[in-house]
Protein backbone atom coordinates (compact mmCIF):
# COMPACT_ATOMS: atom_id res chain seq x y z
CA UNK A 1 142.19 -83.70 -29.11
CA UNK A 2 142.85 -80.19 -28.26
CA UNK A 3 146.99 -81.27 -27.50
CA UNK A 4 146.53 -82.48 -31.95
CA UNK A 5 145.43 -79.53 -32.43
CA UNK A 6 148.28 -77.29 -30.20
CA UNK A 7 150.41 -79.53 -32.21
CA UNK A 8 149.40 -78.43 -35.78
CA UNK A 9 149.63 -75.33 -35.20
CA UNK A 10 153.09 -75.16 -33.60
CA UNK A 11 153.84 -77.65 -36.58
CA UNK A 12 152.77 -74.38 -39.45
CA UNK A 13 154.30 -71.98 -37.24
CA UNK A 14 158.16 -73.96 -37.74
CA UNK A 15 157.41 -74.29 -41.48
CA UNK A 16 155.37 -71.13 -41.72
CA UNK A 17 157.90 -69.84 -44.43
CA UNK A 18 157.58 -72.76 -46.85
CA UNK A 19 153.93 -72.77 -47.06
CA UNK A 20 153.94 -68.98 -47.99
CA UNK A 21 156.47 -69.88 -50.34
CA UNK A 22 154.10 -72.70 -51.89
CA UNK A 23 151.21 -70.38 -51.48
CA UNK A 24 153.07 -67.94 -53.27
CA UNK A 25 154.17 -70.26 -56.46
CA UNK A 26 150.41 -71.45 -56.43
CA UNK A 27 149.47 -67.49 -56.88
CA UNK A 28 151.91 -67.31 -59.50
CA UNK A 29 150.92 -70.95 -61.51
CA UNK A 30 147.24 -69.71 -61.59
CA UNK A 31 147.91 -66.47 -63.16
CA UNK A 32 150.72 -67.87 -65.74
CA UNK A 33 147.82 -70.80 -66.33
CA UNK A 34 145.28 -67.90 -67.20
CA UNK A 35 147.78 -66.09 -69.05
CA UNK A 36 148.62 -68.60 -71.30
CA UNK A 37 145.32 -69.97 -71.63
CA UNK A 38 144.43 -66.44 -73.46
CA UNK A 39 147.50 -66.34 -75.84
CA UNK A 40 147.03 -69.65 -76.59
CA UNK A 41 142.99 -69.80 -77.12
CA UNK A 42 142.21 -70.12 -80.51
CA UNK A 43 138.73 -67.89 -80.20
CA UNK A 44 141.20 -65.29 -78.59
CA UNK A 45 140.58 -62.88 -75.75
CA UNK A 46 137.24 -63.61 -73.79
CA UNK A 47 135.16 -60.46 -73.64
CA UNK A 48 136.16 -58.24 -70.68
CA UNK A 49 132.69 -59.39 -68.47
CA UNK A 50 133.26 -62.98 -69.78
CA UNK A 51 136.97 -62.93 -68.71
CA UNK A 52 135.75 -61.77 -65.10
CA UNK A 53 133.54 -64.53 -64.69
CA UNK A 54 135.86 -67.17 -65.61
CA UNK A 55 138.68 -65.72 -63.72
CA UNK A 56 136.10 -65.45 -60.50
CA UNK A 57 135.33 -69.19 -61.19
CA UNK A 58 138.89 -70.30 -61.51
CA UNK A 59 139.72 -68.26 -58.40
CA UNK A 60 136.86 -69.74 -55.97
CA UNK A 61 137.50 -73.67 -57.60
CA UNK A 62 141.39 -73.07 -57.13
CA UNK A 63 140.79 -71.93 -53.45
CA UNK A 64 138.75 -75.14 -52.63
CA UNK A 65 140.89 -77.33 -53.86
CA UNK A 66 143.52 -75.92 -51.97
CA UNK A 67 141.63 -76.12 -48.87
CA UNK A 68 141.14 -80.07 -49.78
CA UNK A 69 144.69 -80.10 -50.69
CA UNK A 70 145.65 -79.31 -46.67
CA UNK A 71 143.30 -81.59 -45.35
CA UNK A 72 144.07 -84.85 -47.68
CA UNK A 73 147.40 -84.17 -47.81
CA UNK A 74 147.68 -83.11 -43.85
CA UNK A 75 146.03 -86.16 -42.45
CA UNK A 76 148.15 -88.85 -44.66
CA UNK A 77 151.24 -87.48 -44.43
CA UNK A 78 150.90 -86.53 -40.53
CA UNK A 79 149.69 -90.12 -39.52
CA UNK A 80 152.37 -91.99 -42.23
CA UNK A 81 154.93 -89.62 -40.44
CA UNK A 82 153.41 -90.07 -36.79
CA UNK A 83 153.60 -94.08 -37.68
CA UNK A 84 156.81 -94.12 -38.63
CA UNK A 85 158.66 -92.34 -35.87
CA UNK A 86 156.20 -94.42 -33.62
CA UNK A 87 154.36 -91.30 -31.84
CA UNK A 88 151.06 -92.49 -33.02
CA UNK A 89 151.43 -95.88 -31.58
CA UNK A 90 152.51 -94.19 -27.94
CA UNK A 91 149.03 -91.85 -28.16
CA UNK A 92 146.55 -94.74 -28.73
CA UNK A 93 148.69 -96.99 -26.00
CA UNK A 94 147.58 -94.54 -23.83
CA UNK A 95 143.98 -94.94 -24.64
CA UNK A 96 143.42 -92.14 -26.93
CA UNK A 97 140.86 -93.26 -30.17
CA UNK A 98 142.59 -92.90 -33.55
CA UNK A 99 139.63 -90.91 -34.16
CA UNK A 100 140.14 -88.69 -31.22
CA UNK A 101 144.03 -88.00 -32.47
CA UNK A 102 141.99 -87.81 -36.33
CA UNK A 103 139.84 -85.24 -35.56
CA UNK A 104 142.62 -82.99 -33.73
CA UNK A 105 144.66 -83.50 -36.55
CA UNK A 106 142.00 -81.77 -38.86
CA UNK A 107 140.75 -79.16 -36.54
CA UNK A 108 144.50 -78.00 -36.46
CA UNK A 109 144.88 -78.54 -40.29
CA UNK A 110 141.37 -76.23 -41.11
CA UNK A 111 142.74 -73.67 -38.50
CA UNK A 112 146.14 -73.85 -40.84
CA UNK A 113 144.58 -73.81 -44.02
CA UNK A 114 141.90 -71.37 -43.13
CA UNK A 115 144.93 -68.94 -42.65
CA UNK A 116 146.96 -69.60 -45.42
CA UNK A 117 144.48 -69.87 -48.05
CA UNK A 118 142.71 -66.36 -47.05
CA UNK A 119 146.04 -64.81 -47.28
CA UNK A 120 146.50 -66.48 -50.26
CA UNK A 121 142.84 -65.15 -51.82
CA UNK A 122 143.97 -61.32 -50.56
CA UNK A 123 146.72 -62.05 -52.67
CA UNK A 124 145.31 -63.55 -55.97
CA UNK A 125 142.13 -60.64 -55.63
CA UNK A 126 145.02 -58.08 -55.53
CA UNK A 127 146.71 -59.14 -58.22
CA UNK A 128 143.54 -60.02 -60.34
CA UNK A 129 141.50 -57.82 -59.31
CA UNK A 130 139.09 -59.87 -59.43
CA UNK A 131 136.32 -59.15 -56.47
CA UNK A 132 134.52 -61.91 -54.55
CA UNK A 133 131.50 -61.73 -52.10
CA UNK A 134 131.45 -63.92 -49.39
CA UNK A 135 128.24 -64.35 -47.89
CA UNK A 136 127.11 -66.35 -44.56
CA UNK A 137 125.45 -69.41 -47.10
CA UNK A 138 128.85 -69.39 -48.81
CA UNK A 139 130.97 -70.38 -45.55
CA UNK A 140 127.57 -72.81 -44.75
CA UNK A 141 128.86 -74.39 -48.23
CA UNK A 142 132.73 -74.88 -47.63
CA UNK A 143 132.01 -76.15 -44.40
CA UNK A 144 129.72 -78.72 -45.27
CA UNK A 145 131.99 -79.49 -48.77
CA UNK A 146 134.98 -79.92 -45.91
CA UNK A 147 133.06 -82.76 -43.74
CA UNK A 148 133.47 -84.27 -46.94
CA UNK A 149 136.68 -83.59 -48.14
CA UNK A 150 138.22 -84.06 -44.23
CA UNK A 151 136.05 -87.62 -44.20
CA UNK A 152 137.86 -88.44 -47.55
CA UNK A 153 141.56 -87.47 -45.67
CA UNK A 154 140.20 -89.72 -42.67
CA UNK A 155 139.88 -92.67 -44.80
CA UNK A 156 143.41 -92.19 -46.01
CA UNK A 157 144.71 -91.89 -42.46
CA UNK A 158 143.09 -94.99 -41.81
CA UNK A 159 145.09 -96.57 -44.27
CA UNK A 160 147.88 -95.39 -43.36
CA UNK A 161 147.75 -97.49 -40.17
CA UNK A 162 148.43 -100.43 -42.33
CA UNK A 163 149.56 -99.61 -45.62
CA UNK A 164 152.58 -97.09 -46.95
CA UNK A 165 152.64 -94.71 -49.72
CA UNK A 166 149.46 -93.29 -48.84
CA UNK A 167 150.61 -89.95 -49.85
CA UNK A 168 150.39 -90.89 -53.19
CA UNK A 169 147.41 -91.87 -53.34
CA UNK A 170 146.31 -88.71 -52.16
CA UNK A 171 148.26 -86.63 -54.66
CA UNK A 172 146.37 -89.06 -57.32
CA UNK A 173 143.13 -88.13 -56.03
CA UNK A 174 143.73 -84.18 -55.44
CA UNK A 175 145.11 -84.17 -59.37
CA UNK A 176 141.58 -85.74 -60.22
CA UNK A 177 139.69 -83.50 -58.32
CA UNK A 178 141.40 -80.60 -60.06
CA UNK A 179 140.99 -82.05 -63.22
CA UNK A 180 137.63 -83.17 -63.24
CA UNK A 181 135.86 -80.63 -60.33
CA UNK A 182 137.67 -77.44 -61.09
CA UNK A 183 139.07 -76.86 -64.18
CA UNK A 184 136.78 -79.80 -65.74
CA UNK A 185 133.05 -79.21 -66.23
CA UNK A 186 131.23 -82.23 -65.64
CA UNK A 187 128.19 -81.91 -68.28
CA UNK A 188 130.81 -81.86 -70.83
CA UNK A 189 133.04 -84.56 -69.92
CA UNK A 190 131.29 -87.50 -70.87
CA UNK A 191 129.20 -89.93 -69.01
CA UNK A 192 132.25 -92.45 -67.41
CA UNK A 193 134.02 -89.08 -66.21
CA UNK A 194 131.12 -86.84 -65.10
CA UNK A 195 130.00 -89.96 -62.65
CA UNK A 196 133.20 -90.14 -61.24
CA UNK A 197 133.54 -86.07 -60.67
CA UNK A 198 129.97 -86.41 -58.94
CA UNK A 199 131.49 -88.92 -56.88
CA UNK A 200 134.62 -86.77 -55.54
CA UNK A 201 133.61 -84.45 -51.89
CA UNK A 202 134.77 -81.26 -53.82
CA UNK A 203 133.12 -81.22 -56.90
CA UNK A 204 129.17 -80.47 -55.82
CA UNK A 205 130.84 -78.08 -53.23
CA UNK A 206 132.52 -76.07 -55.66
CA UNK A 207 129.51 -75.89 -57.89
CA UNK A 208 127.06 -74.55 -55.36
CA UNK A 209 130.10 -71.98 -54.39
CA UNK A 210 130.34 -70.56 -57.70
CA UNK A 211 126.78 -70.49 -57.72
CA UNK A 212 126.93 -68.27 -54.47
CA UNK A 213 129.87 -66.13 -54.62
CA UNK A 214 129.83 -65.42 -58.56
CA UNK A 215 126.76 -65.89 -59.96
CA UNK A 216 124.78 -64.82 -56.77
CA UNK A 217 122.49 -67.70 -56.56
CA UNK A 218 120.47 -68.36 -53.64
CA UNK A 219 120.47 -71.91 -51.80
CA UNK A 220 116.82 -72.38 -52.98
CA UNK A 221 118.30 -72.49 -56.67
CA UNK A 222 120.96 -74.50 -55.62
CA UNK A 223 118.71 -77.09 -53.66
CA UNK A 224 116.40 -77.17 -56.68
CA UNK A 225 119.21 -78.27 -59.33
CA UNK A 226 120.12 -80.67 -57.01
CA UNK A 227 123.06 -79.48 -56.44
CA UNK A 228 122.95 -79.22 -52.23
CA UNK A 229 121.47 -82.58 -51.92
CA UNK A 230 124.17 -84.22 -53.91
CA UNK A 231 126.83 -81.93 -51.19
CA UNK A 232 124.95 -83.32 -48.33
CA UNK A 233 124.16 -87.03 -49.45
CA UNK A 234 128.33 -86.94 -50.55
CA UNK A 235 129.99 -85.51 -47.40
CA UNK A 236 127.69 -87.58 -45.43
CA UNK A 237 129.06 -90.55 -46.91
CA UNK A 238 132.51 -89.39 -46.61
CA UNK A 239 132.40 -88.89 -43.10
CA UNK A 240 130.88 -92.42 -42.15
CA UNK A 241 132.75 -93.92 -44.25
CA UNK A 242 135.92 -91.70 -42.91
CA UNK A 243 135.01 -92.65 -39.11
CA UNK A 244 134.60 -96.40 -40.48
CA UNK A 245 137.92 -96.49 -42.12
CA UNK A 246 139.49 -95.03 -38.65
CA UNK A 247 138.54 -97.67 -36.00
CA UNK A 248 138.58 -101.05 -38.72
CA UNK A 249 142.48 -100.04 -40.19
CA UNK A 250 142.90 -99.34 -36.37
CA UNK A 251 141.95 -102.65 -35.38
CA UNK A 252 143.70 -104.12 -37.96
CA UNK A 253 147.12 -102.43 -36.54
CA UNK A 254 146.41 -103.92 -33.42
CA UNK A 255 145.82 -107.25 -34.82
CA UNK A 256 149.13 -107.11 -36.96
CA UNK A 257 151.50 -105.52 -34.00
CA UNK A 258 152.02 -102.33 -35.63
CA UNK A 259 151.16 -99.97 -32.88
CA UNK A 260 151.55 -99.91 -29.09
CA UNK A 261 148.84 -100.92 -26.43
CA UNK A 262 147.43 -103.98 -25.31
């Protein structure tokens, strides 16, 4: 596991420069979205405390998503590529589980994003000047929203053992959480979508860290909305079913020929 993760991170350090660059142009989208979003609003400028808030919102929603963004995106692509150019099959003909190799994969893909996306909130709070606290329950939060989010990138892995254009699928599913978890609010979207925004790993997650790093909620409020049970009981389920997805689209492989090992 610990040679996956090595990997990773020798993998960011060779295209260290591009992700700045798209960390960067994400910087720079979020501010011209906010900018427009004013000059275009009919109701006009928010109040100055009202324009903090939302801005804070925006901020800690855009930065979870782009933490969910490595991790979906990082597992697919990695295992499509490592399938491909037949590495993958030479690791588990050596014995190693697919969830072994999985779970490297996403250690070294949080240590990445981890990184990247605090340089990339130094930035954006610069520029914005918009000021976050970060307390201990808030990194309690993202972790536990991340089981979730990294059990959702597992199950794509998984089918990326036996299917192609995973990658896709995953852009698909990071434009709905966007849509419908970050910029969306889910009492307003109507019953059909606000089920299926429940249902995404991000979108409890970054409700209950708005909660803690804007509005300065405690987790007692949070567990008493319901909003921490529905985190737990969803990146619970994501994990299993992650883990699940892992060893049956692994043993489908096998049965099809498609990797190495007896």
């Amino acid at each position: 596991m610990w040679a996956e993760v090595y990997r990773e991170l020798l993998e960011s350090r060779r295209s260290g420069l591009s992700l700045g660059l798209v960390m960067v142009a994400q910087a720079v989208a979020l501010l011209a979205c906010w900018q427009a979003f004013l000059a275009l609003s009919p109701l006009g400028a928010p109040p100055p405390a009202q324009a903090e808030r939302a801005k804070s919102l925006l901020l800690v929603g855009f930065l979870a998503w782009t933490l969910a963004a490595f991790a979906i995106l990082g597992l697919a692509r990695g295992t499509s590529a490592d399938v491909s150019l037949r590495r993958l099959q030479h690791r588990l003909a050596s014995g190693t589980s697919p969830v072994v190799v999985a779970a490297g994969r996403a250690l070294g893909q949080l240590l990445v994003s981890l990184m990247y996306s605090g340089t990339l909130l130094c930035l954006l709070m610069t520029v914005s000047r918009v000021r976050l606290s970060l307390p201990l329950s808030a990194v309690a939060v993202l972790l536990a929203a991340l089981v979730g989010v990294y059990g959702l990138g597992a199950i794509l892995a998984g089918a990326a053992l036996v299917a192609r254009n995973v990658t896709a699928l995953g852009y698909v599913l990071l434009a709905l959480m966007l849509c419908l978890g970050v910029l969306g609010d889910p009492v307003r979207l109507g019953r059909p979508l606000s089920v299926l925004a429940e249902l995404l790993p991000l979108t409890a997650g970054v409700r209950a860290l708005r909660g803690l790093m804007v509005d300065q909620v405690g987790l007692g409020a949070l567990w008493g909305d319901g909003t921490l049970p529905l985190l737990l009981l969803n990146s619970a389920f994501y994990a299993l079913a992650g883990l699940a997805a892992l060893q049956l689209c692994h043993r489908l492989a096998r049965q099809r020929g498609t990797l190495g090992g007896a």
